[in-house]
Protein backbone atom coordinates (compact mmCIF):
# COMPACT_ATOMS: atom_id res chain seq x y z
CA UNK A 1 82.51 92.95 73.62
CA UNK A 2 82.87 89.00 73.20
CA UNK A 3 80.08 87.21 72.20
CA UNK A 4 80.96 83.06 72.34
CA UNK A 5 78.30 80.75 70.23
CA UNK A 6 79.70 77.77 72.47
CA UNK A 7 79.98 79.06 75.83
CA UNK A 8 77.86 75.80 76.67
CA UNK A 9 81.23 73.78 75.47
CA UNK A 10 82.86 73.83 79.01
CA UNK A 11 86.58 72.86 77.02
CA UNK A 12 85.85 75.99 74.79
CA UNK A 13 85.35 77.86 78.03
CA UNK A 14 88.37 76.91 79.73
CA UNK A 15 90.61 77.49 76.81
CA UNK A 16 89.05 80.98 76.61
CA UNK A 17 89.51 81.86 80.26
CA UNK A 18 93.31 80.37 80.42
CA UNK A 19 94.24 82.00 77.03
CA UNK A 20 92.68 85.56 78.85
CA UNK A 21 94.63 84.72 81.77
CA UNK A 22 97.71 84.20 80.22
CA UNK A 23 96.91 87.56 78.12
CA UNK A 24 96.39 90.02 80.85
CA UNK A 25 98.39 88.45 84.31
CA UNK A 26 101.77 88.54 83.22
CA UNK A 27 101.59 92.11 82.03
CA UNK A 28 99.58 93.06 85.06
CA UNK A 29 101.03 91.42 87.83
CA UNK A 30 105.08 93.63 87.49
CA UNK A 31 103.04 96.88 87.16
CA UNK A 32 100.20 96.09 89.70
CA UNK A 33 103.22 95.02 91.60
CA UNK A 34 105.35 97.97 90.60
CA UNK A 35 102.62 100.65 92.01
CA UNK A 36 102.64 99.62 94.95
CA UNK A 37 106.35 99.83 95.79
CA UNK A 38 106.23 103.16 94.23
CA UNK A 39 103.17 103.87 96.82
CA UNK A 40 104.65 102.60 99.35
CA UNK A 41 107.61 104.34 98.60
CA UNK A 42 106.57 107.87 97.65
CA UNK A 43 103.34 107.68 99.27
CA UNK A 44 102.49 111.37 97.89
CA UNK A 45 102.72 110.09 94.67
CA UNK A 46 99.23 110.18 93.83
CA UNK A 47 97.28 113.39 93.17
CA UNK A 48 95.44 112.10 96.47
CA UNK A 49 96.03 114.18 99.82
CA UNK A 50 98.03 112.31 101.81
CA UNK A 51 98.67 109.27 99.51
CA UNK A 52 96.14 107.01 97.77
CA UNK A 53 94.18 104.13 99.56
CA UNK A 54 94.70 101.02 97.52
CA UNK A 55 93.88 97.29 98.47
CA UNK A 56 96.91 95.03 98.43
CA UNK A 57 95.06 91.53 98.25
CA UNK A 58 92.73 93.11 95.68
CA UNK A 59 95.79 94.70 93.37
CA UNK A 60 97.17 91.38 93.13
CA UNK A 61 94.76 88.92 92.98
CA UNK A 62 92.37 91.25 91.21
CA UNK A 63 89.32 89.92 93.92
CA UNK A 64 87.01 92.98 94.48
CA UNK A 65 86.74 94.91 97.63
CA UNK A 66 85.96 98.47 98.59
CA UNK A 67 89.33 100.16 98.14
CA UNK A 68 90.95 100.53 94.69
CA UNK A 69 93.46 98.81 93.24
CA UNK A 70 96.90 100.14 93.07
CA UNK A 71 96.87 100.40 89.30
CA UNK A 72 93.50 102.32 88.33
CA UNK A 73 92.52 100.44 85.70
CA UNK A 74 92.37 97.32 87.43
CA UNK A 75 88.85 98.12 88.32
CA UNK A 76 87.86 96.68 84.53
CA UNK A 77 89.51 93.47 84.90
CA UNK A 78 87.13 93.02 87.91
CA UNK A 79 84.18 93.53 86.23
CA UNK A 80 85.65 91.42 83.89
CA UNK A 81 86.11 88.48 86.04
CA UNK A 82 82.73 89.17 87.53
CA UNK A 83 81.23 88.80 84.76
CA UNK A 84 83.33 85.54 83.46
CA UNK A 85 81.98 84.19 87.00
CA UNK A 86 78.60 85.30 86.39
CA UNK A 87 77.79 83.59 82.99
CA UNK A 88 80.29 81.08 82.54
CA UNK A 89 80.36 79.24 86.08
């Protein structure tokens, strides 16, 4: 968990959320990217019957919806971003 004294400092902010950004997206994006080829692909890939329901728009741009995204951990980085919407904005 990340506690931030200054989180009132809106250039203390930014830096924080860019310097996250430019932590997670470029490692995400190839293998978010990546899954779904291979799900697109090999559809029975996933231990799902018949394939795995995944959200395309949600995968990439990490926004929330009901389906999953294509890599299964991306589910944090919403809540993450939720939450960075929640108290910082």
């Amino acid at each position: 968990m990340h506690i931030n004294q200054n989180n009132n400092n809106p250039k203390i902010m930014s830096l924080y959320i860019k310097k996250r950004f430019l932590r997670i997206y470029p490692i995400y994006w190839p293998i978010g990217v990546g899954m779904i080829i291979l799900y697109i692909l090999f559809p029975n890939l996933s231990a799902v019957n018949g394939g795995r329901d995944y959200s395309i728009i949600s995968s990439i741009f990490l926004i929330p919806s009901n389906l999953p995204t294509a890599l299964s951990v991306g589910w944090t980085l919403h809540v993450e971003l939720l939450s960075m919407r929640k108290f910082y904005f």
